[in-house]
Protein backbone atom coordinates (compact mmCIF):
# COMPACT_ATOMS: atom_id res chain seq x y z
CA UNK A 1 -23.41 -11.89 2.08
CA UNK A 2 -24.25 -8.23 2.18
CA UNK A 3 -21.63 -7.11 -0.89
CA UNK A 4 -23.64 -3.94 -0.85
CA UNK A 5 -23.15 -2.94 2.53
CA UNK A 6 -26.93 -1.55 2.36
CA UNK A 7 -27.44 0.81 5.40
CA UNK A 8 -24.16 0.13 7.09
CA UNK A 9 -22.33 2.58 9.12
CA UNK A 10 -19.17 4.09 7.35
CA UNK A 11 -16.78 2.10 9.10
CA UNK A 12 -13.37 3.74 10.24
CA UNK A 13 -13.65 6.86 9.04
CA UNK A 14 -14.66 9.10 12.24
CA UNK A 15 -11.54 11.57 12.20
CA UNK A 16 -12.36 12.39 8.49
CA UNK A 17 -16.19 12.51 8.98
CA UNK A 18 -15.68 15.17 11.99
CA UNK A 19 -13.50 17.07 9.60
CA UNK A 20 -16.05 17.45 6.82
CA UNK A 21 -18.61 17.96 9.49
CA UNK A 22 -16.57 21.16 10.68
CA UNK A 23 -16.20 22.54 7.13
CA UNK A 24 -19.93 21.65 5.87
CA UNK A 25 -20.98 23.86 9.06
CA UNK A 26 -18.63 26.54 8.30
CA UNK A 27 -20.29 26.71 4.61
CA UNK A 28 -23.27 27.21 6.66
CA UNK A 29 -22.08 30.21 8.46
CA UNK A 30 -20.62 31.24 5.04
CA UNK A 31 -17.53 29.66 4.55
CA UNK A 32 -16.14 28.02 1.50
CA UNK A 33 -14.13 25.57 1.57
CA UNK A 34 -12.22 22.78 -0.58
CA UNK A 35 -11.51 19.51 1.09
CA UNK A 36 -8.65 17.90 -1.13
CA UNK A 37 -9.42 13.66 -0.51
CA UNK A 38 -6.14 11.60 -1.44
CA UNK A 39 -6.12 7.80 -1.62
CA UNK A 40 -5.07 4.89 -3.69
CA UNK A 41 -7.82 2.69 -5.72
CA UNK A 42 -10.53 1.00 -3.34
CA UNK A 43 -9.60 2.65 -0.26
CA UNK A 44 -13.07 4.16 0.09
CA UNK A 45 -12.66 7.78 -1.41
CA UNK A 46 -16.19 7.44 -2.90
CA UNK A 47 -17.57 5.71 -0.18
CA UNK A 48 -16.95 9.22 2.14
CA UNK A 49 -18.08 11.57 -0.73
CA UNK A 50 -21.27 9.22 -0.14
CA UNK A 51 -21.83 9.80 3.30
CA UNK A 52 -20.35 13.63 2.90
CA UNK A 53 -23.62 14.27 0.49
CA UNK A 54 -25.69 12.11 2.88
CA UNK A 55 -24.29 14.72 5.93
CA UNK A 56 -24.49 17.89 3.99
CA UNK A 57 -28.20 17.09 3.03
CA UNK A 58 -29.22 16.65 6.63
CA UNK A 59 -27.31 20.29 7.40
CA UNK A 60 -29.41 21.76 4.43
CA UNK A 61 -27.26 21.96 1.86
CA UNK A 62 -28.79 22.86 -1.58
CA UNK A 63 -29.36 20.14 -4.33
CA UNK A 64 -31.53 17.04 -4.90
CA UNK A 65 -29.84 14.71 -6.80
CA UNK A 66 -28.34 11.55 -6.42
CA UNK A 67 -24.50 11.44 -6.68
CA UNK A 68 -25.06 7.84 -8.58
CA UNK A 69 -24.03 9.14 -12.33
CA UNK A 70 -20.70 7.94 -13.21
CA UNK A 71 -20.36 5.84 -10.52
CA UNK A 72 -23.20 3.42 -8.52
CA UNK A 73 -24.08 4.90 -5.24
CA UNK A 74 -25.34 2.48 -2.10
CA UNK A 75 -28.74 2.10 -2.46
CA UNK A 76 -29.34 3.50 1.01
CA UNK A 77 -27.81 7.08 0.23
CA UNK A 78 -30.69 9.87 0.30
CA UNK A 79 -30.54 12.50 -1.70
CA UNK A 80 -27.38 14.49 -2.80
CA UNK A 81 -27.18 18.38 -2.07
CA UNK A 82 -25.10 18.00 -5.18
CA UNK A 83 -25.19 16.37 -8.28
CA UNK A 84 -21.65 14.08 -8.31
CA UNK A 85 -20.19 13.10 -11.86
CA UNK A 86 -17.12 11.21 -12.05
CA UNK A 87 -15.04 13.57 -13.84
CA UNK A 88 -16.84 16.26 -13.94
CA UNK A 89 -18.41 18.86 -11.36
CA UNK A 90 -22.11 19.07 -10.39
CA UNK A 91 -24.24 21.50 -10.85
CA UNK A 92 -26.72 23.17 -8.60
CA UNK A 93 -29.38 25.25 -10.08
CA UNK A 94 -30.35 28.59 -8.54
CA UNK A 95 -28.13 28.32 -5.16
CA UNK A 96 -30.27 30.15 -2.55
CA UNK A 97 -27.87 28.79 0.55
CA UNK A 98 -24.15 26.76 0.86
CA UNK A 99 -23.58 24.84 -2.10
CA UNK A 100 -21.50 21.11 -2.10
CA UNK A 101 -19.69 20.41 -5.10
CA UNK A 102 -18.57 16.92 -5.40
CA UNK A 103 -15.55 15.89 -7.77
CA UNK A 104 -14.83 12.26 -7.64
CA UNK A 105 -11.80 11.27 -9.03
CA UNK A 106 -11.68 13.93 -12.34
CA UNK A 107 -8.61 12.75 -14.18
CA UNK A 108 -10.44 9.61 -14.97
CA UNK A 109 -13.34 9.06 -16.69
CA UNK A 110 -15.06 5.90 -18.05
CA UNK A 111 -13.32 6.86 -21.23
CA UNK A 112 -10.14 6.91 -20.25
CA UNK A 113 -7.84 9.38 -17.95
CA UNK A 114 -6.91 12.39 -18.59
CA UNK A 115 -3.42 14.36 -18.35
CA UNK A 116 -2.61 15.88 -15.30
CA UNK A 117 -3.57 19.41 -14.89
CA UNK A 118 -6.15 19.54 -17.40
CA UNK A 119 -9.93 19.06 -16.96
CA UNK A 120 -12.02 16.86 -18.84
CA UNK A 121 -14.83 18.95 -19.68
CA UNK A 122 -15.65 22.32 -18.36
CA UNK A 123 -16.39 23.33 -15.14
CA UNK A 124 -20.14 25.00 -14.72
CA UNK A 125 -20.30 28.48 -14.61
CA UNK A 126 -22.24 28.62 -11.38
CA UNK A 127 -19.85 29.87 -8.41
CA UNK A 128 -17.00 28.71 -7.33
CA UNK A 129 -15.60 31.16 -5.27
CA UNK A 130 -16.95 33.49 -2.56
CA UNK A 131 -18.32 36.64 -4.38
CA UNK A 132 -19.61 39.46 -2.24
CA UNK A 133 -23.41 38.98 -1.56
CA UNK A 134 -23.03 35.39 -3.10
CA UNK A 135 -23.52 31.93 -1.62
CA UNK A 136 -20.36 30.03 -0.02
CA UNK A 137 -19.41 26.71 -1.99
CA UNK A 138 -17.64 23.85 -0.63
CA UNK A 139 -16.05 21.70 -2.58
CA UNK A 140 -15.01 17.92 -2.29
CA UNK A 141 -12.24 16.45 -4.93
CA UNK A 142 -10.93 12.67 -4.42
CA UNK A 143 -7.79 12.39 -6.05
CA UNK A 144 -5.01 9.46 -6.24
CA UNK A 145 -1.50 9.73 -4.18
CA UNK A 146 0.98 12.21 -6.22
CA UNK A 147 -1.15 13.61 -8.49
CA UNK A 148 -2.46 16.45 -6.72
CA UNK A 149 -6.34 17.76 -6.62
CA UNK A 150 -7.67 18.45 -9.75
CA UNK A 151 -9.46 21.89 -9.39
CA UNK A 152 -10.52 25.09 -11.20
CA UNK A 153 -8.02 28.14 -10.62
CA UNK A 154 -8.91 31.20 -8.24
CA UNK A 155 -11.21 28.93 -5.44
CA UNK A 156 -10.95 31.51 -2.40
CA UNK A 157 -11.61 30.24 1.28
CA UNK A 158 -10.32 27.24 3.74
CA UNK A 159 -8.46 24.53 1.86
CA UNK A 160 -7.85 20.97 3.96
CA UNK A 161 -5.39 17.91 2.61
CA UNK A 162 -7.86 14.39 3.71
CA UNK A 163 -5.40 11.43 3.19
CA UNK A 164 -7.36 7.90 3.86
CA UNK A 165 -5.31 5.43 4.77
CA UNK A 166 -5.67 1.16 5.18
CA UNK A 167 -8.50 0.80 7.94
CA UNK A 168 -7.33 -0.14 11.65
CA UNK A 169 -7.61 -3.78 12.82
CA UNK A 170 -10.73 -3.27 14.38
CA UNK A 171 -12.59 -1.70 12.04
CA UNK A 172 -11.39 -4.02 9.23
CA UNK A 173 -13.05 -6.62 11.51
CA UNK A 174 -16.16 -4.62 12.04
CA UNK A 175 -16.56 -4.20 7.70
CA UNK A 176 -15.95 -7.88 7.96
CA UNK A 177 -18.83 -8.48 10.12
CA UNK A 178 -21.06 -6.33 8.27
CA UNK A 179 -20.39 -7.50 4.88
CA UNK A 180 -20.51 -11.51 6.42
CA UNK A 181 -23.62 -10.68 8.64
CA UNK A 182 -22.12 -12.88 11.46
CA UNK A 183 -18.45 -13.25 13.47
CA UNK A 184 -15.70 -14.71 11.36
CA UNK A 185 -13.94 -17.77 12.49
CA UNK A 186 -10.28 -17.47 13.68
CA UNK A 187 -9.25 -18.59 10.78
CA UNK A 188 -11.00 -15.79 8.54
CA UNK A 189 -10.04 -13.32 10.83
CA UNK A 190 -6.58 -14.20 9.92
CA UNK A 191 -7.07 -14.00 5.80
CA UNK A 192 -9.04 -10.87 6.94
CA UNK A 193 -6.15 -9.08 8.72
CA UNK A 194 -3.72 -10.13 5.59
CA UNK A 195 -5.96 -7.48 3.15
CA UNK A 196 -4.23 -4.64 5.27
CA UNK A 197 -6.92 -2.52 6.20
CA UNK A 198 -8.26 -2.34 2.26
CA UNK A 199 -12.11 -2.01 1.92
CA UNK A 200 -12.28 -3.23 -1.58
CA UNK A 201 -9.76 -5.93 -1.43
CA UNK A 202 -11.64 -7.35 1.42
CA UNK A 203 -15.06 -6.56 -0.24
CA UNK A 204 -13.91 -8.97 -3.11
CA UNK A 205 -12.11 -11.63 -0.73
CA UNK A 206 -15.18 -11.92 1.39
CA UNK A 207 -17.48 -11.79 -1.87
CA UNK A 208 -15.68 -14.01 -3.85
CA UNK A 209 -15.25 -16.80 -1.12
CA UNK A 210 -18.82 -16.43 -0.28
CA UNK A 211 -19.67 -17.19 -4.47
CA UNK A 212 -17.46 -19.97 -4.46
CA UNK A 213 -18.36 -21.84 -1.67
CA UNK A 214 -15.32 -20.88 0.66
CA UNK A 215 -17.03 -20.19 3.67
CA UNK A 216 -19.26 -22.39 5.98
CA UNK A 217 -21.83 -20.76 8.35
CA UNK A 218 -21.51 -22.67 12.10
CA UNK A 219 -24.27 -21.46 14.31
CA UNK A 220 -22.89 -17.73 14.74
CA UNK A 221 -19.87 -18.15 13.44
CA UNK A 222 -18.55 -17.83 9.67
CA UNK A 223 -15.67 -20.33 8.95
CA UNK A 224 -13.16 -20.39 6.29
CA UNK A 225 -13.16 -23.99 4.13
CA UNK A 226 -10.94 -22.82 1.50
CA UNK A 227 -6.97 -21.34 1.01
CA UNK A 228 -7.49 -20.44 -2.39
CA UNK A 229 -8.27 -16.84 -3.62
CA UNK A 230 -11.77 -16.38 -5.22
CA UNK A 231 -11.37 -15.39 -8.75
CA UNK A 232 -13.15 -12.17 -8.50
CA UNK A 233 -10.59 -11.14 -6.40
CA UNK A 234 -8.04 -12.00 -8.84
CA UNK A 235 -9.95 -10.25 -11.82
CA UNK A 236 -10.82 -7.06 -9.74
CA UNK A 237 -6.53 -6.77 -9.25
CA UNK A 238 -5.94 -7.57 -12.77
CA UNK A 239 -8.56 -4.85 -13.50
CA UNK A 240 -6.80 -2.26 -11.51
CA UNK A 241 -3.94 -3.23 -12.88
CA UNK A 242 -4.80 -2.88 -16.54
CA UNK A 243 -5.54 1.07 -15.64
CA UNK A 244 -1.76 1.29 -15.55
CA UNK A 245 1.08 2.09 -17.84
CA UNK A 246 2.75 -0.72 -19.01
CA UNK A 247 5.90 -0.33 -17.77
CA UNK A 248 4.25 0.35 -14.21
CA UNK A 249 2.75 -3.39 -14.49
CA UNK A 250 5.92 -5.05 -15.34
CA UNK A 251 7.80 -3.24 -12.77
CA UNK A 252 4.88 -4.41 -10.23
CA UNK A 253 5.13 -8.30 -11.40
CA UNK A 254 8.92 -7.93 -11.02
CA UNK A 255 8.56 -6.35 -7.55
CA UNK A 256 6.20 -8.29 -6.49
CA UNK A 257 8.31 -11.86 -7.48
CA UNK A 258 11.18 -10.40 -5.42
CA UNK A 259 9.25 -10.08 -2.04
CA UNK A 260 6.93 -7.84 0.03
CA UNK A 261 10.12 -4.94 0.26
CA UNK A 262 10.95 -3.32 -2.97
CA UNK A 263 14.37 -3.03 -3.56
CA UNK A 264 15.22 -0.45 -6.34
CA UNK A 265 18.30 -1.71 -7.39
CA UNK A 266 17.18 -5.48 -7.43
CA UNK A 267 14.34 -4.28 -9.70
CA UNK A 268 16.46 -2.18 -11.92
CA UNK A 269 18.84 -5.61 -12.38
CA UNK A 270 15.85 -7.69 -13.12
CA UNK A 271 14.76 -5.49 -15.81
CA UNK A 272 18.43 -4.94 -17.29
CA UNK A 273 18.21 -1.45 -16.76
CA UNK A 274 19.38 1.64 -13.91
CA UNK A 275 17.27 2.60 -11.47
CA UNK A 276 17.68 6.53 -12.90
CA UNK A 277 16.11 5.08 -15.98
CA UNK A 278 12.52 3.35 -13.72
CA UNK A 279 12.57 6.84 -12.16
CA UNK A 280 8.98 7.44 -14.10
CA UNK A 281 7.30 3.87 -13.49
CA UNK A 282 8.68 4.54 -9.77
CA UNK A 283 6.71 7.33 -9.53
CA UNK A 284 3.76 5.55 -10.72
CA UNK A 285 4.02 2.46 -8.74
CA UNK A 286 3.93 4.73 -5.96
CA UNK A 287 1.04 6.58 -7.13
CA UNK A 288 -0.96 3.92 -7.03
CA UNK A 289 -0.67 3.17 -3.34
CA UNK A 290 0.29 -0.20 -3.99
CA UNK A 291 3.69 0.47 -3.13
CA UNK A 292 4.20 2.60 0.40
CA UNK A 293 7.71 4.32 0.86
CA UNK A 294 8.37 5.82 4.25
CA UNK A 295 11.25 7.18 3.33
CA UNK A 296 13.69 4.36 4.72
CA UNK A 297 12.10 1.57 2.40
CA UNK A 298 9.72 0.42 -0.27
CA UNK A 299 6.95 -2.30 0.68
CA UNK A 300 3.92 -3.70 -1.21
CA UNK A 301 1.01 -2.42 0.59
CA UNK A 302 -0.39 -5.52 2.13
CA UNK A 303 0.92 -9.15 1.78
CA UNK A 304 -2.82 -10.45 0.62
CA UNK A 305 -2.58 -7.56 -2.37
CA UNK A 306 1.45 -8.88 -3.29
CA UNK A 307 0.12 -12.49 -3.32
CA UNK A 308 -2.79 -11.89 -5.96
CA UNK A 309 -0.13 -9.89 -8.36
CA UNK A 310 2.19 -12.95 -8.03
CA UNK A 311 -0.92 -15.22 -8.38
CA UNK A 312 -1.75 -13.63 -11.78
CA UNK A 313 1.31 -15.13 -13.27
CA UNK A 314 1.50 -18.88 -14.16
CA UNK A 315 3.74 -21.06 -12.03
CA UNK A 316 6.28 -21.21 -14.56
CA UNK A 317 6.27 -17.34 -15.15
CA UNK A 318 6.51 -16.96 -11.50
CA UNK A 319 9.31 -19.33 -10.80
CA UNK A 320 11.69 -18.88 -13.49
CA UNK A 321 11.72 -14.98 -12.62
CA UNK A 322 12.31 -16.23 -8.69
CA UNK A 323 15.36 -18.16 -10.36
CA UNK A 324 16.47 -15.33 -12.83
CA UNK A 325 16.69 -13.08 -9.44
CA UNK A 326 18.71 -15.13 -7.67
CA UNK A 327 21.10 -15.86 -10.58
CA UNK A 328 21.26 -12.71 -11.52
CA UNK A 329 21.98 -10.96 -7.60
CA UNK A 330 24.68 -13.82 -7.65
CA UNK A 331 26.19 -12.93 -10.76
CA UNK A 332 26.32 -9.07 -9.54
CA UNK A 333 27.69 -9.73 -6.28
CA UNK A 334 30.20 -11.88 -7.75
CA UNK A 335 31.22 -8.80 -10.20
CA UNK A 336 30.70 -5.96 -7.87
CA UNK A 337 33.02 -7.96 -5.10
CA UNK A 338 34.89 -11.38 -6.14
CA UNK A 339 36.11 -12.10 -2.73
CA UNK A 340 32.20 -12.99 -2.01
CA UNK A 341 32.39 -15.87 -4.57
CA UNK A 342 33.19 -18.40 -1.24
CA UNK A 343 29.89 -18.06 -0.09
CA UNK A 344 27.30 -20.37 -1.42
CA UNK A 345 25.35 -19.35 -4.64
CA UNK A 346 21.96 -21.34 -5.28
CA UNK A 347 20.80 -22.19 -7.95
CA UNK A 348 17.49 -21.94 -6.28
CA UNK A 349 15.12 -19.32 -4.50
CA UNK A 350 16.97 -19.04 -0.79
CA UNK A 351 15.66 -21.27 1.90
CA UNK A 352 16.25 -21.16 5.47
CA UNK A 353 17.78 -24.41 5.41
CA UNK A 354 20.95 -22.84 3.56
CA UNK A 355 23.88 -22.14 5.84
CA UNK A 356 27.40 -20.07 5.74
CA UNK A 357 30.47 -22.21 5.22
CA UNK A 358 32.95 -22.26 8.11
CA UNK A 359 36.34 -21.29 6.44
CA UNK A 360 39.38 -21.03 8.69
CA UNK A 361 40.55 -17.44 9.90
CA UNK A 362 42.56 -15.19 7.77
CA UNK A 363 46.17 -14.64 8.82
CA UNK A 364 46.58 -11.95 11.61
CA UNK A 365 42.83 -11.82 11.82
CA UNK A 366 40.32 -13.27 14.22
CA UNK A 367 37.29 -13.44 11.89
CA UNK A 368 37.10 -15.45 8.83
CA UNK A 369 36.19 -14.25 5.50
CA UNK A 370 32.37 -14.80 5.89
CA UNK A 371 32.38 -13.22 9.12
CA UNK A 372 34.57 -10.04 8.22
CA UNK A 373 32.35 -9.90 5.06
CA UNK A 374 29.18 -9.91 7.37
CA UNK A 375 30.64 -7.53 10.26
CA UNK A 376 31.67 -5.04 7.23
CA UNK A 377 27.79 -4.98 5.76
CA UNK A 378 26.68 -4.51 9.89
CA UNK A 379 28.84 -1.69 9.90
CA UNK A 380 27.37 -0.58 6.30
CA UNK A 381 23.93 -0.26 8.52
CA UNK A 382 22.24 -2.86 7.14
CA UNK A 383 19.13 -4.76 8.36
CA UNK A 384 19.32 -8.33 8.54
CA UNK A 385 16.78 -8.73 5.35
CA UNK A 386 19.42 -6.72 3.18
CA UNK A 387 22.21 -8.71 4.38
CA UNK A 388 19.87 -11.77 2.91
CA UNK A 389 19.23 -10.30 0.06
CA UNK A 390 23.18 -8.96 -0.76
CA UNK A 391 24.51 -12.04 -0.32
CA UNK A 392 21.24 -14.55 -1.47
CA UNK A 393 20.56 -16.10 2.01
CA UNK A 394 17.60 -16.34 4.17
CA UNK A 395 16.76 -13.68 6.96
CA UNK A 396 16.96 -16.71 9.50
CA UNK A 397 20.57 -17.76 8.25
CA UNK A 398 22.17 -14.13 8.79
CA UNK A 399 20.84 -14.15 12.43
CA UNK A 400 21.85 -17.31 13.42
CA UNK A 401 25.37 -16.26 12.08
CA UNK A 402 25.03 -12.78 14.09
CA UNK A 403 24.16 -14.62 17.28
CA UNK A 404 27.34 -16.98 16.94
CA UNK A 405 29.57 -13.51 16.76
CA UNK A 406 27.39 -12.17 19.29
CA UNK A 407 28.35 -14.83 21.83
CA UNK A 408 31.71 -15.27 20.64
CA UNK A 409 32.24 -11.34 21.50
CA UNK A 410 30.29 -11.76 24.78
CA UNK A 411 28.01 -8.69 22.83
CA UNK A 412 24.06 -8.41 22.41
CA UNK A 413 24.12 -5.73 20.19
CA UNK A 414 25.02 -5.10 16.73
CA UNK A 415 26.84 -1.60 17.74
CA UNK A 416 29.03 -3.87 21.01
CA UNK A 417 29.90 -6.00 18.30
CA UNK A 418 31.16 -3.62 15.61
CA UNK A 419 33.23 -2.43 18.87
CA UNK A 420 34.34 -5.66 20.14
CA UNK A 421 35.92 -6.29 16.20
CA UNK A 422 37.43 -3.14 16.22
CA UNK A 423 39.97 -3.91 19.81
CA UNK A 424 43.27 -4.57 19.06
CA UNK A 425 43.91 -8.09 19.16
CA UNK A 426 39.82 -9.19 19.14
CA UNK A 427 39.43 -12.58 18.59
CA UNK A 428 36.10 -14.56 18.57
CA UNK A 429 35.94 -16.20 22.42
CA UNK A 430 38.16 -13.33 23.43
CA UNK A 431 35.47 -10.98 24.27
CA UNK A 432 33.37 -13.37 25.86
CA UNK A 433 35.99 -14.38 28.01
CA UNK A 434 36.64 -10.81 29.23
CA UNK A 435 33.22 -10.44 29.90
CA UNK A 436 32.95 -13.33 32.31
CA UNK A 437 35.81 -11.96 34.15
């Protein structure tokens, strides 16, 4: 198991490489630059400052030392044009060319963090702008999602935003084959694809199983003998978790109980409060990266990373907040809109098993009360999974329920069908039998 990943390519990272490339040889035609690096925890923000100070002291850069303080460098790095403290900038002594500056992560230090917009310790004196007859500087900051680069005022020259995101599929695989030193099994490659592109979750997951005797070496092939999650994965989470606020880990064990999608308002209900009031742990969830928002939802980053929060808990933890949720969505339905108390309200975390009861048709209508109730949150725009959750059924169970109306309307779409309910005088079989004809 090479946990190191000792003289290993940089895996996945070729856009951002050619980027840095193009502003390291701009320095050397006497351009500064700052190159702003945003990512959550683990996804490899020190890993590219690594092979930035590896690139900049092939193109001549000045420095010579290691950027190893603060944080431990690979053991194949060469030497830094730039002297890399976490927290804190290096320094290069009598510049006589372009000058990297490396800033890794600044609000934090092993002491502690640090509040936004202020710098732990001062930044050298040398230069950090472009002064006539002086040398050009570039620098490099890593920085987490909504904080913003932490940087001294007045830095002249080309500024660039670097966001690293999950790895691909492939080269997820390829970091998998590199850390394993063989192919993984189908099997792996499956427990492999659930860490979401992640370099240090899957760094720890292949690690860990390796330590504990949960993978087998066949011939060529690495195969997985164990479902359970090493521990070091476990303790590295629960270490990244401890760096945040408290309210930002309860909101997280909450969340992460409820299912991969955060919901907002489930949360808020769960934690007796408003969502207006979880406005600042919401922020900070989100800051981590552990929770993605694309601006339509809220979803844990990767399944694997949702599993080892819930996995933290004990079983009984874990279970009676599953049951609280329900209950409590029940109860809140059940105030927000009465009429909903005929459908089924378990006791129990939702299973595909449960069903919708068949009550007759209203007068003058040709939908029951379950259906009207689950045409009206269709027409509300609602996705199958928020259907589920509104009304504390499975996914499976609204669908099957859709594709009854569906063929009762002769429809195959959820707009035909909002249509079909709207004709005068639409009754379920009705449509279907004017479609035939």
């Amino acid at each position: 198991m090479n946990s190191t990943l000792t003289g290993t390519p940089l895996r996945g990272r070729e856009r951002e490489m050619r980027l840095i490339r193009e502003v390291l040889e701009r320095g050397l035609r006497g351009g500064s630059a700052v190159v702003a690096v945003e990512g959550m925890p683990g996804i490899g923000k020190t890993r590219l400052l690594q092979e930035a100070a590896a690139l900049a002291a092939r193109l001549g850069y000045i420095g010579g030392n290691r950027p190893d303080a603060g944080r431990r460098a690979a053991p194949h790095t060469p030497p830094a044009p730039a002297r890399r403290v976490r927290g804190r900038a290096g320094k290069c002594h009598a510049p006589a060319g372009p000058t990297l500056v490396l800033l890794d992560d600044p609000r934090r230090t092993p002491h502690g963090a640090h509040a936004p917009g202020v710098l732990p310790e001062p930044l050298p004196a040398g230069p950090t702008r472009e002064r006539p007859g002086g040398d050009p500087v570039v620098w490099l900051v890593t920085h987490r999602p909504g904080e913003g680069p932490l940087l001294p005022g007045a830095l002249a020259g080309r500024s660039e935003r670097l966001p690293l995101g999950p790895l691909g599929p492939s080269s997820t695989l390829a970091l998998a084959r590199d850390l394993l030193g063989a192919t993984p099994s189908p099997s792996l490659v499956q427990l492999v694809d659930r860490v979401g592109g992640h370099p240090r979750l899957l760094i720890e997951l292949l690690t860990g199983l390796g330590e504990e005797g949960g993978l087998e070496f066949v011939d060529d092939e690495v195969r997985l003998r164990t479902q359970r999650l090493p521990a070091r994965l476990v303790t590295r989470v629960r270490a990244t978790l401890g760096r945040f606020s408290p309210a930002c880990r309860q909101l997280l064990h909450v969340a992460a109980v409820l299912g991969d999608e955060v919901v907002y308002e489930d949360v808020a209900l769960m934690l007796r409060t408003s969502v207006a009031a979880l406005l600042p742990a919401l922020e900070e969830v989100e800051a981590t990266g552990v929770v993605r928002n694309d601006g339509v939802r809220a979803a844990f980053a990767n399944p694997l990373l949702r599993r080892v929060i819930t996995d933290s808990m004990p079983d009984s933890l874990r279970l009676s907040l599953q049951r609280e949720g329900v209950a409590l969505r029940a109860a809140y339905r059940e105030r927000r809109e009465p009429h909903l108390g005929i459908w089924p309200a378990p006791s129990v975390v939702p299973t595909a098993a449960e069903g919708l009861r068949e009550a007759p048709a209203a007068a003058g209508s040709g939908l029951n009360e379950q259906q009207r109730i689950l045409v009206g949150l269709v027409g509300e725009g609602l996705t199958n999974q928020q259907i589920a959750r509104r009304l504390a059924l499975s996914p499976h169970t609204v669908n099957y329920h859709l594709r009854k109306l569906y063929k009762a309307f002769g429809v195959s779409s959820r707009i035909d069908l909002l249509s079909a309910v709207e004709q005068p005088g639409a009754t379920p079989g009705h449509g279907a039998r004017a479609h035939q004809n």
